[in-house]
N, C-alpha and C. Protein backbone atom coordinates (compact mmCIF):
# COMPACT_ATOMS: atom_id res chain seq x y z
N UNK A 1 -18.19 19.39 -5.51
CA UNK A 1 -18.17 18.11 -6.17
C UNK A 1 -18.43 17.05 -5.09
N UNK A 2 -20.08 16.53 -5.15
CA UNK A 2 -19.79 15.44 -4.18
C UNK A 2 -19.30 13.95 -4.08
N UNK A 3 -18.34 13.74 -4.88
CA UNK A 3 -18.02 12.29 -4.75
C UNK A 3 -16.95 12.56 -5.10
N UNK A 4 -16.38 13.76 -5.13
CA UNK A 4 -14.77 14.26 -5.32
C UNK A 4 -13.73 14.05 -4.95
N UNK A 5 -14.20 13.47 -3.44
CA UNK A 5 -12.78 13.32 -2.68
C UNK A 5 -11.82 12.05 -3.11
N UNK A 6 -12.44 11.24 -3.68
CA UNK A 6 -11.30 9.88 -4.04
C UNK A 6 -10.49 10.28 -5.31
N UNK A 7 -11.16 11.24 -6.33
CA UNK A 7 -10.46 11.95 -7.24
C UNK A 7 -9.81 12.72 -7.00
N UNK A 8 -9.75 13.79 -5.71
CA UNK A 8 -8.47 14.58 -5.02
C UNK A 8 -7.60 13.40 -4.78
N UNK A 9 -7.95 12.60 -3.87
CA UNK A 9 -6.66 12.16 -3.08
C UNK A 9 -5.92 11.25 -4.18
N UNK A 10 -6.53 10.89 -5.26
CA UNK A 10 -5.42 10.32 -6.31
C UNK A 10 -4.21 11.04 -7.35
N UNK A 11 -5.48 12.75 -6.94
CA UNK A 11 -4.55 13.89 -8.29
C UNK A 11 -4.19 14.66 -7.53
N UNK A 12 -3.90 14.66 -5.97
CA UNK A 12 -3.24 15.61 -5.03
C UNK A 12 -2.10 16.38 -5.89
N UNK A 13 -0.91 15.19 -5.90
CA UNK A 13 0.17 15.74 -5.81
C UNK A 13 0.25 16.48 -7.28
N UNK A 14 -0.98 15.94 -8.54
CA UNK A 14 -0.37 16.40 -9.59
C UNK A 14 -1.26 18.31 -9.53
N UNK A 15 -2.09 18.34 -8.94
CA UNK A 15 -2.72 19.67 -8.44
C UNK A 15 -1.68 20.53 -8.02
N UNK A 16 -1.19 20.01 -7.13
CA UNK A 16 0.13 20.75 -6.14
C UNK A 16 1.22 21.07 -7.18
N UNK A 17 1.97 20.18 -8.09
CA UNK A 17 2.67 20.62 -8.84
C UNK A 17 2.19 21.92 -9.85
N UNK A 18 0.54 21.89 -10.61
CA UNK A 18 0.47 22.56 -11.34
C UNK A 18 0.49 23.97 -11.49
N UNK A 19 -0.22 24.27 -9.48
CA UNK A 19 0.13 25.25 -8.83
C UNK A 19 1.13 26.03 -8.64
N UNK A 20 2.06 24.75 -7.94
CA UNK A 20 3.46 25.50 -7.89
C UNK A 20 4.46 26.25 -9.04
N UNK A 21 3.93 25.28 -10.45
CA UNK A 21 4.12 25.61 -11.72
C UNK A 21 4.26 27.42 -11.73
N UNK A 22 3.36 27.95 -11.43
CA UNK A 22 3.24 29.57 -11.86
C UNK A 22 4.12 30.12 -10.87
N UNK A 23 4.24 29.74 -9.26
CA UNK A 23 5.05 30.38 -8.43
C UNK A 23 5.13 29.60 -7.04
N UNK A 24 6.14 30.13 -6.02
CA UNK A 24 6.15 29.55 -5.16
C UNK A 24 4.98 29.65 -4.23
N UNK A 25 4.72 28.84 -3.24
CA UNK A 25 3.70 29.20 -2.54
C UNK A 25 4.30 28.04 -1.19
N UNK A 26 3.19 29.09 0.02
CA UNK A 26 3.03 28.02 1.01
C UNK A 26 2.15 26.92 1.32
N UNK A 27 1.83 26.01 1.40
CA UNK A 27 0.69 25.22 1.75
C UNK A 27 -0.78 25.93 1.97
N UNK A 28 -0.99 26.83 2.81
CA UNK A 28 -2.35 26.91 3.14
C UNK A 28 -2.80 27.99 1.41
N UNK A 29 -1.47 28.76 0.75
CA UNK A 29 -2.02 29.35 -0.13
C UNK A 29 -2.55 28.43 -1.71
N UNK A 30 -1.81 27.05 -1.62
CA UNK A 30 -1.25 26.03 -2.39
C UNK A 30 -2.74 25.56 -2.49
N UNK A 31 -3.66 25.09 -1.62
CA UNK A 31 -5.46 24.76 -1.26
C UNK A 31 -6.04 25.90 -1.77
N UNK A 32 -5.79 27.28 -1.49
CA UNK A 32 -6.84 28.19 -2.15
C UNK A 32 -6.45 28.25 -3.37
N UNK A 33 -5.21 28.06 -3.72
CA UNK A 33 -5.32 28.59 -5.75
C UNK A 33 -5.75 27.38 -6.01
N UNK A 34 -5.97 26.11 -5.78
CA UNK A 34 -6.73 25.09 -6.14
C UNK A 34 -7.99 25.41 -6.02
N UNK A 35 -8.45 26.00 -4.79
CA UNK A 35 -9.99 25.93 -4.59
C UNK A 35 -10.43 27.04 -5.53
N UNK A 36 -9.60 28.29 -5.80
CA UNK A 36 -10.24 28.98 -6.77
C UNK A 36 -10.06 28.75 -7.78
N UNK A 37 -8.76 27.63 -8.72
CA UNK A 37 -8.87 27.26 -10.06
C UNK A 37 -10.12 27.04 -10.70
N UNK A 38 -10.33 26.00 -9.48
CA UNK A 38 -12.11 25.33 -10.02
C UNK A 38 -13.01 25.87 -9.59
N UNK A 39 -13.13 27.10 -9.28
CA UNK A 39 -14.27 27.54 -8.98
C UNK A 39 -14.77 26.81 -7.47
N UNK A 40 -13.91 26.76 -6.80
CA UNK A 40 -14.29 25.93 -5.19
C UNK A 40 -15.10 24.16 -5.39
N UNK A 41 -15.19 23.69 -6.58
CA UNK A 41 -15.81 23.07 -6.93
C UNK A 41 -14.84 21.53 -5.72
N UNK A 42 -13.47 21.60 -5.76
CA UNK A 42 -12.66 21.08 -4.81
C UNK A 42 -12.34 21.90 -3.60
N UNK A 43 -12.53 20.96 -2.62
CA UNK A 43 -12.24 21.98 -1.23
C UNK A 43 -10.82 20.70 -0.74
N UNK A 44 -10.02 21.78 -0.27
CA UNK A 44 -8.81 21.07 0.28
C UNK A 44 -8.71 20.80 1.67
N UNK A 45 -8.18 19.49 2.49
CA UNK A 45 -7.98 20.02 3.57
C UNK A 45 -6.80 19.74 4.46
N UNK A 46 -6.06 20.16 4.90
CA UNK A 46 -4.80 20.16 5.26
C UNK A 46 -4.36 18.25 5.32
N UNK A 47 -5.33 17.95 5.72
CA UNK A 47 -4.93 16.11 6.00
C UNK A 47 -4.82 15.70 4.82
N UNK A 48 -4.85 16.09 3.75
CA UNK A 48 -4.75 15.50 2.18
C UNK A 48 -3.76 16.87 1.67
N UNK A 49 -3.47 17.63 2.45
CA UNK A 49 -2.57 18.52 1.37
C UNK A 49 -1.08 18.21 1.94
N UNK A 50 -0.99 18.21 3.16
CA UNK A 50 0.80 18.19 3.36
C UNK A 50 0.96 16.85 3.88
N UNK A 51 0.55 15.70 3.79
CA UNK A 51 1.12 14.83 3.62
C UNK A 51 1.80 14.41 2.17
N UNK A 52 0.82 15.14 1.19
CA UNK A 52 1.25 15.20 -0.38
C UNK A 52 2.11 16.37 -0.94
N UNK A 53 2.72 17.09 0.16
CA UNK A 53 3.56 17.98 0.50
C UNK A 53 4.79 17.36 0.63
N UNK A 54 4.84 16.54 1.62
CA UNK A 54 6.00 15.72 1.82
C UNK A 54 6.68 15.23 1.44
N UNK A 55 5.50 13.83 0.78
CA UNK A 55 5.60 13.08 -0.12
C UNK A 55 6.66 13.98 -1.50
N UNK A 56 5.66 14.93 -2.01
CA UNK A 56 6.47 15.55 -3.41
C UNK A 56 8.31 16.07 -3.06
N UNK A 57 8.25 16.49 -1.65
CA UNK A 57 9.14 16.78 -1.43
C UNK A 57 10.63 16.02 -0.92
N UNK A 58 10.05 14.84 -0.35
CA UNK A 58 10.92 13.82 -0.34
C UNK A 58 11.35 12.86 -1.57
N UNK A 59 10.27 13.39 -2.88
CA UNK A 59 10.53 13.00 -3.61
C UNK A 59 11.52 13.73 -4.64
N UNK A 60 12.08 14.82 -4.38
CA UNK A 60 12.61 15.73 -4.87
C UNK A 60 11.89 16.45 -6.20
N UNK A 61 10.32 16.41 -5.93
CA UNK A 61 9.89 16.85 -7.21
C UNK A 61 9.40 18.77 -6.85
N UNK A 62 9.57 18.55 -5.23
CA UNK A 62 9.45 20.46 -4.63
C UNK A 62 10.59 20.36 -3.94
N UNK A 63 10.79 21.63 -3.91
CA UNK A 63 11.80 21.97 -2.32
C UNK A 63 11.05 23.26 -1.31
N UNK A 64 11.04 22.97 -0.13
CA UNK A 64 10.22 23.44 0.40
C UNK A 64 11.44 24.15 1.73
N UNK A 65 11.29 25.77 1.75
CA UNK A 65 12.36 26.89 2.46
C UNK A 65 11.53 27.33 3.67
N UNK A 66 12.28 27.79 4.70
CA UNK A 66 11.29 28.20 6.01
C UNK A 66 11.28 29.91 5.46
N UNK A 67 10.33 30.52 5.67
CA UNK A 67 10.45 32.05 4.85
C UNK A 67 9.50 32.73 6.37
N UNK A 68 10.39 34.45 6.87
CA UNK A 68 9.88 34.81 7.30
C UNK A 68 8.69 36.13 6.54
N UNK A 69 7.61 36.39 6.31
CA UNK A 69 6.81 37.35 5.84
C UNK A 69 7.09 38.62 6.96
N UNK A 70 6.87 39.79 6.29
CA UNK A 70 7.51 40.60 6.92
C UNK A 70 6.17 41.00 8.17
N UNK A 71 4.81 40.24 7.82
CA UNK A 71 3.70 39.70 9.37
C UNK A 71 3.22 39.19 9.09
N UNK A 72 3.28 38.18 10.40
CA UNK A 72 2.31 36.91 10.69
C UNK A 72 3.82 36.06 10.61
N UNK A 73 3.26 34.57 10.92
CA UNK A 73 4.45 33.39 11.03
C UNK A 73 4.99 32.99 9.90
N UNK A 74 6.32 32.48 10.47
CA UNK A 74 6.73 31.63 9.59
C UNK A 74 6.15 30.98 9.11
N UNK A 75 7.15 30.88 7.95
CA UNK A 75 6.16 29.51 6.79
C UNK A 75 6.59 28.65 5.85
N UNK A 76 6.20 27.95 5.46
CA UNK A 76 7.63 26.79 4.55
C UNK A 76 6.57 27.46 2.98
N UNK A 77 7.71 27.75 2.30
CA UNK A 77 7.21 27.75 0.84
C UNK A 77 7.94 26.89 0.19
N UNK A 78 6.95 26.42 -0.80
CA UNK A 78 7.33 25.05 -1.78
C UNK A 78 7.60 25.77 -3.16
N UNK A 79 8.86 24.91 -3.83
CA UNK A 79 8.89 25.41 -5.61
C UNK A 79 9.10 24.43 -6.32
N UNK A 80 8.78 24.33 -7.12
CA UNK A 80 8.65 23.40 -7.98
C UNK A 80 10.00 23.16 -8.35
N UNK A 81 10.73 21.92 -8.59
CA UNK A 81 12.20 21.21 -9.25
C UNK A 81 12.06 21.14 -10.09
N UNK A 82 13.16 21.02 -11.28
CA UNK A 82 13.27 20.78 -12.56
C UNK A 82 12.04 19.15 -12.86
N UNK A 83 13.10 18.29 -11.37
CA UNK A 83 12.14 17.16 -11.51
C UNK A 83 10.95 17.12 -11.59
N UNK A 84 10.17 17.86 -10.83
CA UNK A 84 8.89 17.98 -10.48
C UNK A 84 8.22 18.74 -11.82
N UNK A 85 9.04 19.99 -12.58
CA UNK A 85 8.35 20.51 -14.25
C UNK A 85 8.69 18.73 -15.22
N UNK A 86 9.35 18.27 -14.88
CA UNK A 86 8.79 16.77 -15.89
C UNK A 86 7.86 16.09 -15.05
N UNK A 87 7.90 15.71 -14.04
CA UNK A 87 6.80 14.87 -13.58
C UNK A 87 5.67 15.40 -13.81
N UNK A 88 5.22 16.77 -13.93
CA UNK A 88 3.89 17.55 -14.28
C UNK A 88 3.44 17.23 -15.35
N UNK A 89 4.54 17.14 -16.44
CA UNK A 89 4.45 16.90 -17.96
C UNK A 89 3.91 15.35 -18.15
N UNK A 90 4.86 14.86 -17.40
CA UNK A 90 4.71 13.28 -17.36
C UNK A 90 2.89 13.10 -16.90
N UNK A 91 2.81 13.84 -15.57
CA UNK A 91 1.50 13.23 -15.27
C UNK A 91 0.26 14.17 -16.08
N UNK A 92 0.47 15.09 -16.80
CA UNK A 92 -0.64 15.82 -17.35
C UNK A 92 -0.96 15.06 -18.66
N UNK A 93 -0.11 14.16 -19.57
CA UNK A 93 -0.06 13.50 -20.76
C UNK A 93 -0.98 12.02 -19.86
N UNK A 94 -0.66 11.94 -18.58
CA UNK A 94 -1.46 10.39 -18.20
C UNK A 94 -2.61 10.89 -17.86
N UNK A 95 -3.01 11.90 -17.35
CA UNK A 95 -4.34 12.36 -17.11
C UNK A 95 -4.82 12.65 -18.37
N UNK A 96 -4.44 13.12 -19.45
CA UNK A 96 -5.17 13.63 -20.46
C UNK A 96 -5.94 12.10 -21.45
N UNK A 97 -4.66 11.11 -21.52
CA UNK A 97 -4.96 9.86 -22.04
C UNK A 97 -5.77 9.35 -21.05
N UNK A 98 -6.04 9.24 -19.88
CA UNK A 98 -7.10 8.95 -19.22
C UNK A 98 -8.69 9.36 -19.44
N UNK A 99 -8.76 10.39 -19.60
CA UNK A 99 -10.01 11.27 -19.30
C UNK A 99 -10.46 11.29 -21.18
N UNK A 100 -9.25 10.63 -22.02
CA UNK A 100 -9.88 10.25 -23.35
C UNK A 100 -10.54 9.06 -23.38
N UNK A 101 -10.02 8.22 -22.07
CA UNK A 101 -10.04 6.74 -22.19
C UNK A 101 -11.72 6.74 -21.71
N UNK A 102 -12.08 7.89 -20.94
CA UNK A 102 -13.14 7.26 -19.90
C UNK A 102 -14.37 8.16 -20.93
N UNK A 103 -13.93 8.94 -21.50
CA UNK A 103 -14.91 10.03 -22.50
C UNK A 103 -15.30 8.84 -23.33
N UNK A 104 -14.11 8.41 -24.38
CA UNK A 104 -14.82 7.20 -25.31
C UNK A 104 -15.54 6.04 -24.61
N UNK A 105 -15.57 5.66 -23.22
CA UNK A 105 -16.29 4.95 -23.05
C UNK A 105 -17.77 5.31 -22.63
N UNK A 106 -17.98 6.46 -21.86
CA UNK A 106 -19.32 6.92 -21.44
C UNK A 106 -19.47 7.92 -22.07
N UNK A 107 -18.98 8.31 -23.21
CA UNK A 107 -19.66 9.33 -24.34
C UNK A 107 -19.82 8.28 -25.80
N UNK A 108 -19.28 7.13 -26.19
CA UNK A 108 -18.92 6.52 -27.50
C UNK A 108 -20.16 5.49 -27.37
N UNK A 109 -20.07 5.43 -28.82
CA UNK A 109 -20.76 4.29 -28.88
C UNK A 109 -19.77 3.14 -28.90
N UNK A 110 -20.84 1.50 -29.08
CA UNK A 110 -20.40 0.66 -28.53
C UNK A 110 -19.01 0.15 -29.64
N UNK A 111 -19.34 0.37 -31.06
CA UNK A 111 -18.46 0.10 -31.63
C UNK A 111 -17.09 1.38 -31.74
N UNK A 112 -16.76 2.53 -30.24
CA UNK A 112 -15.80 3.10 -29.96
C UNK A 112 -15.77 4.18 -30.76
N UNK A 113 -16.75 4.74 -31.74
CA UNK A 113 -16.95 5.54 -32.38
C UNK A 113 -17.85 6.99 -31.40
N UNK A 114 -17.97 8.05 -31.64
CA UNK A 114 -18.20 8.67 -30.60
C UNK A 114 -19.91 9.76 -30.84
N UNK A 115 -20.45 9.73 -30.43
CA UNK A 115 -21.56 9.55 -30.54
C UNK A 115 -21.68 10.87 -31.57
């Protein structure tokens, strides 16, 4: 997607939640189930993923555990909070009324009727 990136960095955190939705994960795995949701169509990159890591987490909407794998390093895995399954809800109902808002305008005609 080339003009994608201002649309990541506004739907970061609600990406990250939807992810975490199915299971826990660590950050670098948190970018690939995004990049393969869409078909790689979004590429992630760490400077836009764990600062919106943080963020969710200081917000109490993840909690994020140091976990050793039995190889390779440590690693912080994130899970989703009760808070964070409403804020998903919350922000998937504003994205959805959005993306109706912007359809009726560059799919509708002028009197809002739809083509």
């Amino acid at each position: 997607m080339e003009n994608g990136r201002e649309l990541i960095k506004g739907n970061t955190p609600t990406l990250i939640l939807a992810v975490l939705r199915d299971a826990p994960l660590h950050g670098y795995a948190i970018a690939r189930e995004i990049e393969r949701r869409c078909n790689h169509a979004l590429q992630f990159k760490e400077g836009t993923l764990y600062p919106a890591l943080r963020a969710l987490e200081r917000d109490q909407m993840i909690t994020g555990l140091w976990q050793a794998p039995s190889a390779g390093p440590v690693r912080r895995v994130y899970t989703l909070t009760e808070a964070g399954h409403k804020e998903l809800i919350r922000r998937t109902q504003t994205w959805t009324d959005f993306v109706q808002s912007i359809n009726s305008i560059i799919g509708g005609q002028p009197d809002g009727q739809p083509i």
